[in-house]
Protein backbone atom coordinates (compact mmCIF):
# COMPACT_ATOMS: atom_id res chain seq x y z
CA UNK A 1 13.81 -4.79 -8.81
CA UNK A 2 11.58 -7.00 -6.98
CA UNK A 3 8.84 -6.48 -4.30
CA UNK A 4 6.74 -7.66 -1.73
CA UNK A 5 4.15 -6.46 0.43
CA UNK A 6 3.05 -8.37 2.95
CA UNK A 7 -0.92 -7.24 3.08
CA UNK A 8 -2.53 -7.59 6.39
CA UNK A 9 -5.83 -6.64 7.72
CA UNK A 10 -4.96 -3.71 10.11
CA UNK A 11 -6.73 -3.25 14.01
CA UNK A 12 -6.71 0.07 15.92
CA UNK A 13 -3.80 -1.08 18.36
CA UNK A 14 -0.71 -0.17 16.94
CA UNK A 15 0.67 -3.90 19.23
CA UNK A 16 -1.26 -5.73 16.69
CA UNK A 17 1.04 -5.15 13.60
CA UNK A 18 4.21 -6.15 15.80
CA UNK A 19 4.43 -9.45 14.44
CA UNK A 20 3.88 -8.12 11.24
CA UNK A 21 6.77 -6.06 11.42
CA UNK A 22 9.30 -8.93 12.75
CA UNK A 23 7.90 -11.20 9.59
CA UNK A 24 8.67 -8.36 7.47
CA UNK A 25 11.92 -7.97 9.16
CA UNK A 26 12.90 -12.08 8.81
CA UNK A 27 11.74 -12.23 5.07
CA UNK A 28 13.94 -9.02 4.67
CA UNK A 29 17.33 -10.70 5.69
CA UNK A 30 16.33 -13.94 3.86
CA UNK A 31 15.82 -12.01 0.49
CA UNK A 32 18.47 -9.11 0.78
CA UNK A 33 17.64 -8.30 -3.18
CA UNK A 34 13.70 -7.44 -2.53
CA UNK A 35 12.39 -4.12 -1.45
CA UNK A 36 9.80 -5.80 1.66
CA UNK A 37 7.06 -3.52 3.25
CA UNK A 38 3.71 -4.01 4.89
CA UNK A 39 0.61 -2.95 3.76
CA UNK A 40 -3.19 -2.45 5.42
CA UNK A 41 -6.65 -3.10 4.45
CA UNK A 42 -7.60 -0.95 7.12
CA UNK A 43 -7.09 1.43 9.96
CA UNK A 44 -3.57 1.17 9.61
CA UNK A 45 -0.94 3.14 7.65
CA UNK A 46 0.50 2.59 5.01
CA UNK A 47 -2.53 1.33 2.39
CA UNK A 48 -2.19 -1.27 -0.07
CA UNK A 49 -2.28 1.37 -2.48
CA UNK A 50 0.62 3.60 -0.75
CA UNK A 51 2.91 0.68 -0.12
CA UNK A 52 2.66 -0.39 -3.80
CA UNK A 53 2.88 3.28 -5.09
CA UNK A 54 6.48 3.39 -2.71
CA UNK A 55 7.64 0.35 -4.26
CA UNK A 56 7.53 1.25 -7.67
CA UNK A 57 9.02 4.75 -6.74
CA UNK A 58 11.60 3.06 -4.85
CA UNK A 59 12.22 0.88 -8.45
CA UNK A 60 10.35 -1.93 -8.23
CA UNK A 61 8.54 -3.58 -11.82
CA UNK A 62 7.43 -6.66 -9.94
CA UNK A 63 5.31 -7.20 -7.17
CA UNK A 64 4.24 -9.72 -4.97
CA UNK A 65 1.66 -9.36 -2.88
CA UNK A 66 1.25 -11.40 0.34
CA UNK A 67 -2.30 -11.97 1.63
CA UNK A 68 -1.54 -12.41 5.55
CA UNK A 69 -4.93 -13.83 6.53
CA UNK A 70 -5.63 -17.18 7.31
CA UNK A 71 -8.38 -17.66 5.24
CA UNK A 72 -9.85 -16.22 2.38
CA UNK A 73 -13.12 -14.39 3.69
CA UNK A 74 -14.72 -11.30 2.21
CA UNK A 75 -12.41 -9.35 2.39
CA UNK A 76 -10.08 -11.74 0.20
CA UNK A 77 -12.55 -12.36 -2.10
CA UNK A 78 -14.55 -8.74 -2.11
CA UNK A 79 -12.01 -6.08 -1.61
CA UNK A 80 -8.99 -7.40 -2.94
CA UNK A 81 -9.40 -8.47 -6.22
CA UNK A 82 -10.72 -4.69 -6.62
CA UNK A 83 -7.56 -2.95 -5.28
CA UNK A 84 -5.27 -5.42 -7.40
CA UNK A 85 -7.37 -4.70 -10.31
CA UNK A 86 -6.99 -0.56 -9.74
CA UNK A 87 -3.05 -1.08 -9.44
CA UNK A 88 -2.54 -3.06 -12.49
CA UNK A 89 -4.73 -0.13 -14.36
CA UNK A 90 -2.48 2.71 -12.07
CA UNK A 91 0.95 0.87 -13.07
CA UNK A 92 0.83 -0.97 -16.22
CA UNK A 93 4.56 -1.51 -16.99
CA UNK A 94 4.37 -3.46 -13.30
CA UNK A 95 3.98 -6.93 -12.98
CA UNK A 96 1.71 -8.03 -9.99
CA UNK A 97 1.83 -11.57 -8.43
CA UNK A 98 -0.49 -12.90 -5.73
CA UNK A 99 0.19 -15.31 -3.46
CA UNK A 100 -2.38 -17.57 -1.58
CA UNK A 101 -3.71 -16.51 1.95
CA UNK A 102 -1.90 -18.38 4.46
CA UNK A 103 -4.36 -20.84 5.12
CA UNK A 104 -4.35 -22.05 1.61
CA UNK A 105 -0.58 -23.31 2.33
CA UNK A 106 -0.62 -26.68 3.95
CA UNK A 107 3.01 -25.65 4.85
CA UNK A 108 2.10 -23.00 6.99
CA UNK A 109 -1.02 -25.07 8.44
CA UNK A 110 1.36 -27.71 9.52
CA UNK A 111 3.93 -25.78 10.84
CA UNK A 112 1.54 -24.52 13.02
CA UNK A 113 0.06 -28.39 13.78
CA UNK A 114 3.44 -28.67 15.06
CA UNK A 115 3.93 -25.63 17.65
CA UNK A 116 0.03 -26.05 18.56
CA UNK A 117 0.72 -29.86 19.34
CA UNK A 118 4.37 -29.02 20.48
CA UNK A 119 2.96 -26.60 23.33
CA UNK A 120 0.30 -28.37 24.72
CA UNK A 121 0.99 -29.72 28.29
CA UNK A 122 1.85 -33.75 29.36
């Protein structure tokens, strides 16, 4: 079975993850085959760690991981690579694929050009 987190940064408001959890929701019904669940870096629940370890209960044996932030600061390039590195040790058998933070996708950066440019007045 397939997975994906979607791996966001966490804030102390529980408001914040909300459009986390609609994301999660839309990539849900667009892949009805993949097991989809969020994921914090911190002061949120459930950890990278937990999310992963409930996907490969749930049956999962490969993982992608979603990096939602916009670009790829400290704790992209500090913390991550660490975690990943403990999960591929944790689950061998488990294949783990990474994609970019969403900055990196020029997709995503013009999609946004659009609504930004779309919503601005006159």
């Amino acid at each position: 079975m397939n997975g994906l987190v979607l791996f966001a940064h966490g804030a102390r408001d529980p408001q914040w993850a909300a459009p986390f959890r609609r994301l999660a929701e839309l990539v849900a019904a667009q892949r009805p085959g993949w097991r989809v669940s969020l994921a914090y870096l911190e002061l949120m629940t459930p950890s990278l760690t937990a999310a992963v370890a409930a996907q490969v209960e749930a049956g999962a044996n490969r993982i992608t991981v979603a990096p939602l932030f916009l670009g790829p600061g400290g704790h992209l390039s500090r913390d991550f690579p660490i975690l990943m590195d403990e999960l591929r040790v944790r689950y061998p058998n488990v294949s783990f694929d990474i994609l970019p933070a969403l900055g990196e996708s020029d997709t995503l950066l013009t999609a946004i050009a659009a609504w930004l440019t779309g919503s601005l007045p006159g």
